[in-house]
N, C-alpha and C. Protein backbone atom coordinates (compact mmCIF):
# COMPACT_ATOMS: atom_id res chain seq x y z
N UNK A 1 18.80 231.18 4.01
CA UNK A 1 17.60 230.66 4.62
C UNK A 1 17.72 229.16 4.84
N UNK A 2 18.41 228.94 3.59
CA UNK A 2 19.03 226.71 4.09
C UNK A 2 19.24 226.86 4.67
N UNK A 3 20.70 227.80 5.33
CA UNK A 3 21.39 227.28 6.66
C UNK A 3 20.67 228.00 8.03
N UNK A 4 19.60 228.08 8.13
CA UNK A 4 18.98 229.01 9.14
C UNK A 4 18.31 227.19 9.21
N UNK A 5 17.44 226.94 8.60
CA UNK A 5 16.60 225.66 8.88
C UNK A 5 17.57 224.55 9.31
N UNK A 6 18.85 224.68 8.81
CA UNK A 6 19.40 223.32 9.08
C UNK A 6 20.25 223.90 10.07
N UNK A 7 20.68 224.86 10.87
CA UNK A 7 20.84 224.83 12.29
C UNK A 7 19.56 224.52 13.35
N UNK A 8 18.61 225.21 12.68
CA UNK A 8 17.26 224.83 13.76
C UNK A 8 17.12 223.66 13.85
N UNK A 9 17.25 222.74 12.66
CA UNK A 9 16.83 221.30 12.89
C UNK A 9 18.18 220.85 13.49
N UNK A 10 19.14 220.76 13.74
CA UNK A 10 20.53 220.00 14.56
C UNK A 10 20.19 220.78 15.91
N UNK A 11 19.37 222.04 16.29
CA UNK A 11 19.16 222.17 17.39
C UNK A 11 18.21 221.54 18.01
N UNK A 12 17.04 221.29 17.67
CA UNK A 12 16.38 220.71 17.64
C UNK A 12 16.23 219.25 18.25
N UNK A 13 17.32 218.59 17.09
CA UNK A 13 17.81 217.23 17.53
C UNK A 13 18.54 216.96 18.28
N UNK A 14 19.61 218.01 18.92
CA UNK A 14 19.94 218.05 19.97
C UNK A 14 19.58 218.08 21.20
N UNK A 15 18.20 218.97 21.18
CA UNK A 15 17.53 219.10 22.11
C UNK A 15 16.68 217.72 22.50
N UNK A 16 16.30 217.26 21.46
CA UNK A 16 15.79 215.80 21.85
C UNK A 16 16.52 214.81 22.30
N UNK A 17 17.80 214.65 21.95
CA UNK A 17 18.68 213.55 22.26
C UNK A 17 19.00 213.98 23.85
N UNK A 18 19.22 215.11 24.14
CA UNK A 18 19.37 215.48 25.64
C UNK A 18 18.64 215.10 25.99
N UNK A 19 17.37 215.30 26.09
CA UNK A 19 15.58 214.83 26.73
C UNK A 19 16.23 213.60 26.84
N UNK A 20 16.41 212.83 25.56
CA UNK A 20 16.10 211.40 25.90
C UNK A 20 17.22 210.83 26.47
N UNK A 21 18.13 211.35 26.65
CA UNK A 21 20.05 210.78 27.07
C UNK A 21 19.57 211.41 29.04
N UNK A 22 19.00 212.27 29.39
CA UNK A 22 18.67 212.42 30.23
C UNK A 22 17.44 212.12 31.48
N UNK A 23 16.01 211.50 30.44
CA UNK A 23 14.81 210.40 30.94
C UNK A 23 15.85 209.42 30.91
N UNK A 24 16.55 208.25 30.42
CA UNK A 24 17.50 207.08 30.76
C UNK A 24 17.85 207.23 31.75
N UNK A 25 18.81 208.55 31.96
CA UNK A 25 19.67 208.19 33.08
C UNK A 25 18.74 208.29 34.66
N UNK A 26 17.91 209.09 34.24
CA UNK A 26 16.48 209.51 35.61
C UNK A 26 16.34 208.11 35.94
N UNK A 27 15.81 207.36 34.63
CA UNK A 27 14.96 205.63 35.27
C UNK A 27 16.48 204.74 35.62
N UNK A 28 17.30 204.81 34.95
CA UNK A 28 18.47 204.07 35.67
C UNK A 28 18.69 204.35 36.88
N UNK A 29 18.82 205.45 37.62
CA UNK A 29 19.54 205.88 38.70
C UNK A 29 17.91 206.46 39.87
N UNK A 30 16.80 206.30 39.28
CA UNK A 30 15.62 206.33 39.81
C UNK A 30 15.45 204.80 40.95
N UNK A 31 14.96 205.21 42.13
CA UNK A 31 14.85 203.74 43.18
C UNK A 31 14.06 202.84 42.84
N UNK A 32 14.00 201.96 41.88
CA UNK A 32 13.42 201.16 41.46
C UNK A 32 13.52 199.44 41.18
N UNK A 33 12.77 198.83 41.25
CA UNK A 33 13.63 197.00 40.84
C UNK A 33 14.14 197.19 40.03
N UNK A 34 14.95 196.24 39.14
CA UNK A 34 15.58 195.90 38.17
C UNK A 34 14.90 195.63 37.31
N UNK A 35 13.58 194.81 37.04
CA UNK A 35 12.47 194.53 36.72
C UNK A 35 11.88 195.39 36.15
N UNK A 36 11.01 196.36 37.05
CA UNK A 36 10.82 197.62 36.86
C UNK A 36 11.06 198.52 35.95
N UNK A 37 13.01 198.60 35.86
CA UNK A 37 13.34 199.97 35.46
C UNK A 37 13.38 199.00 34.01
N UNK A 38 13.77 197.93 33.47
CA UNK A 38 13.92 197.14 32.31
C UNK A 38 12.42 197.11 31.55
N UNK A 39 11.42 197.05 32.77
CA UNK A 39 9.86 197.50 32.06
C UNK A 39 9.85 198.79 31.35
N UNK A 40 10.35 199.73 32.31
CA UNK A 40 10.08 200.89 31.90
C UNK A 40 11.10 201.79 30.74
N UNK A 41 12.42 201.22 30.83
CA UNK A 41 12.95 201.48 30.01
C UNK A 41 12.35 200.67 28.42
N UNK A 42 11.89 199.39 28.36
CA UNK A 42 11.42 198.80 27.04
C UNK A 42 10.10 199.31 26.48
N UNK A 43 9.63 200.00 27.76
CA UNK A 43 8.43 201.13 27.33
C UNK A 43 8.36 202.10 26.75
N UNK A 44 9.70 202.80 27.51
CA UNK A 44 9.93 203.92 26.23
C UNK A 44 10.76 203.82 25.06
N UNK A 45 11.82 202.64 24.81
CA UNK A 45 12.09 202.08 23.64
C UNK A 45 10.68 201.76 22.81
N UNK A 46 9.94 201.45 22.87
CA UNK A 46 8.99 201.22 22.32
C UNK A 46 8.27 201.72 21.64
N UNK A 47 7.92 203.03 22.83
CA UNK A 47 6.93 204.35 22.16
C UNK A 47 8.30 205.50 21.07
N UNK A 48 9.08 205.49 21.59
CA UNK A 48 10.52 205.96 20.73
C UNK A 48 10.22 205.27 19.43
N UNK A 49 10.39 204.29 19.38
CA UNK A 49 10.31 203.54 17.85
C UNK A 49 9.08 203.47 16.90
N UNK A 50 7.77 203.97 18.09
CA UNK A 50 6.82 203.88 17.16
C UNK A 50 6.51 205.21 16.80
N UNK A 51 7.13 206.52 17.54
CA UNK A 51 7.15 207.66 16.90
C UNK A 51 7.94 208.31 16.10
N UNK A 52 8.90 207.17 15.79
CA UNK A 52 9.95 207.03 14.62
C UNK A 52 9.93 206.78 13.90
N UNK A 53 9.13 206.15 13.98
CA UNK A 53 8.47 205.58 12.48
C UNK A 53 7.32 206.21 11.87
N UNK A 54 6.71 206.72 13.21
CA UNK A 54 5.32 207.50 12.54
C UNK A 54 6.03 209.11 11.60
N UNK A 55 6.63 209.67 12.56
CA UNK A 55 7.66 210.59 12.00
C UNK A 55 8.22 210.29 10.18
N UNK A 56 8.57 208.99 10.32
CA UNK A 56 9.78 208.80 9.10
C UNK A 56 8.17 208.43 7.64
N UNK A 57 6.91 207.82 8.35
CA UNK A 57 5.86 207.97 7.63
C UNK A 57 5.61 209.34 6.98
N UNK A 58 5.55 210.14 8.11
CA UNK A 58 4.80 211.66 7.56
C UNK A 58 5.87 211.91 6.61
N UNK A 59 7.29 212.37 7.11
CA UNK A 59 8.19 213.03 6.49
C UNK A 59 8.26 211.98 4.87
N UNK A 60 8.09 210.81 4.71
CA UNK A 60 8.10 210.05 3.33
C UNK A 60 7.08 210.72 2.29
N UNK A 61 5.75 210.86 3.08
CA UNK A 61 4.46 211.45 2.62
C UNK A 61 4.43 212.76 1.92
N UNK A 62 5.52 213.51 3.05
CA UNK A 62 5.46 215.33 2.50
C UNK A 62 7.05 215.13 1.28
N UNK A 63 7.49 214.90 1.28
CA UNK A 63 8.70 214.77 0.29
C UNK A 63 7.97 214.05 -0.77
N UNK A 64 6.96 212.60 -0.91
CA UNK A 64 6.66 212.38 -2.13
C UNK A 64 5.70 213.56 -2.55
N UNK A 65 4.74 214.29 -1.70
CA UNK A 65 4.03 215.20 -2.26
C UNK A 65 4.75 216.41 -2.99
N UNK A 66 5.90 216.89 -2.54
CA UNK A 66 6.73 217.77 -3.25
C UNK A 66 7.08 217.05 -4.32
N UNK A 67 7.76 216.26 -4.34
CA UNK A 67 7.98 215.96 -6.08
C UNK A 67 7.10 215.61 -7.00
N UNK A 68 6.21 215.20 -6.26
CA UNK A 68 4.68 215.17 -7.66
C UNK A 68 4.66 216.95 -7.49
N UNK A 69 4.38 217.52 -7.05
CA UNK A 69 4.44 218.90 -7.59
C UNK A 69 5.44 219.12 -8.55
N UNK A 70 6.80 218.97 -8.09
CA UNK A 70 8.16 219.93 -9.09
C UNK A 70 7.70 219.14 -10.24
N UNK A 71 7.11 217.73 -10.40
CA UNK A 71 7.11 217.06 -11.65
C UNK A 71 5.99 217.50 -12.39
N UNK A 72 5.35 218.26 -11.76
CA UNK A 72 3.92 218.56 -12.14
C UNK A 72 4.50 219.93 -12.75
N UNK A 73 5.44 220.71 -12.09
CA UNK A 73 5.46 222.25 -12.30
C UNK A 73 7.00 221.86 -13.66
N UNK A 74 7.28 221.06 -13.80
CA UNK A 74 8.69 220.71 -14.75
C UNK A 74 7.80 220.47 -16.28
N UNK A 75 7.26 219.49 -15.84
CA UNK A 75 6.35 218.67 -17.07
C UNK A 75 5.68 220.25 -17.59
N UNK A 76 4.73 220.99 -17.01
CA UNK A 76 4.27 222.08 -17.65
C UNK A 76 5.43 223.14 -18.35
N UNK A 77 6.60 223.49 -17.36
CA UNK A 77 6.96 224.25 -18.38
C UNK A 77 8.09 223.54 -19.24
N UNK A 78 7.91 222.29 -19.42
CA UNK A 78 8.32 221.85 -20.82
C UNK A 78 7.42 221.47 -21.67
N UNK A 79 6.83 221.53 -21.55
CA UNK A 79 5.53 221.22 -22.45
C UNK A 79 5.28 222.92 -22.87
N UNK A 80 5.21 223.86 -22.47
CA UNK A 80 5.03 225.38 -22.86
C UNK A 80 6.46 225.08 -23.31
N UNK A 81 7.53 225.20 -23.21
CA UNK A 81 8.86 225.27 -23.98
C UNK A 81 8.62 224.24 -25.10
N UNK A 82 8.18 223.68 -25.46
CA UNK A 82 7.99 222.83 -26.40
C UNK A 82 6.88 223.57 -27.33
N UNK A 83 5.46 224.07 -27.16
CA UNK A 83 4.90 224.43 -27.79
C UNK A 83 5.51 226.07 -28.20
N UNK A 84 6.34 226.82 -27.28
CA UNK A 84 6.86 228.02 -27.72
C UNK A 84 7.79 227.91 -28.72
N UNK A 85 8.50 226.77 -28.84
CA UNK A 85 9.49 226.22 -30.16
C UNK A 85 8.63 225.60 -31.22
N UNK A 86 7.51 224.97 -31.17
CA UNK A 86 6.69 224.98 -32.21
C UNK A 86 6.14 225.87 -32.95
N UNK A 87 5.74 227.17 -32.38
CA UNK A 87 5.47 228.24 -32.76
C UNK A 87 5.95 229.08 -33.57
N UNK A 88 7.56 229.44 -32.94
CA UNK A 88 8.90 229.68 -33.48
C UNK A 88 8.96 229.07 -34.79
N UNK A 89 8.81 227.84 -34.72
CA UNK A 89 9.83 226.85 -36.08
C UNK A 89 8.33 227.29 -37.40
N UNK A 90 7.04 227.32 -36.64
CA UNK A 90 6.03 227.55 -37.53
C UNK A 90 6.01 229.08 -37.83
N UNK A 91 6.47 230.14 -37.37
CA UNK A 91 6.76 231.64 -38.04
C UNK A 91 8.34 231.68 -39.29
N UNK A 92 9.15 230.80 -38.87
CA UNK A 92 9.95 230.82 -39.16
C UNK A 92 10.40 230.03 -40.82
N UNK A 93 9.06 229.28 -40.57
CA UNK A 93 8.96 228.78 -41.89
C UNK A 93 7.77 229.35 -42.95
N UNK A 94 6.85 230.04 -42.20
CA UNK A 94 6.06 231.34 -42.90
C UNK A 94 7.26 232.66 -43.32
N UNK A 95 8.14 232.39 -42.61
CA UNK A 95 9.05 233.65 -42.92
C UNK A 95 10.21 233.43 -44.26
N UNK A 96 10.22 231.65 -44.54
CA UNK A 96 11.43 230.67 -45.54
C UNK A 96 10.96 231.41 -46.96
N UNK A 97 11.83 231.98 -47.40
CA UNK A 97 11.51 232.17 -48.98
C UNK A 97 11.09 231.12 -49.69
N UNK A 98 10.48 231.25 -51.08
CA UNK A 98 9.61 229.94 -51.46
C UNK A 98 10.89 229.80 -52.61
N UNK A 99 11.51 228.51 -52.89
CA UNK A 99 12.71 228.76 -54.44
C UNK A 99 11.62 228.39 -55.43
């Protein structure tokens, strides 16, 4: 099931880098000033970088929320493994012959 998600996502990113390796070459080779296409190309550098960042926000957000969980779901069952060995060591010394 890993390697099912991590082909989808390299397809994925492939598919985007085409999009965007292919809008460039449209506004380069599109009839336009020089002016123009340098506007419009720093336009979509622009919006590119700010949905790159918004992206690299969310994805920071959902990864710290998973590990406050695993730390949340770790901490409990060591804390139950800890009180199940307390338990243990307390039968086990109801069980110690007295000399």
């Amino acid at each position: 099931m890993s390697d099912e998600k991590c082909g989808s996502c390299g397809i994925f990113l492939a598919f985007i880098a085409g999009g965007l390796v292919g809008a460039g070459l449209a506004i380069l080779y599109a009839p336009a000033t020089g002016s123009d296409t340098r506007r419009k190309i720093s336009d979509i550098a622009e919006d590119v970088k700010k949905k790159s960042e918004q992206w690299t926000n969310d994805m920071k957000q959902k990864v710290e929320g998973i590990v406050e969980e695993e730390c949340t779901v770790l901490k409990a069952a060591y804390d139950a493994g800890r009180e199940a060995m307390e338990r243990e060591k307390a039968k086990y010394e109801e069980m110690k012959p007295t000399e």
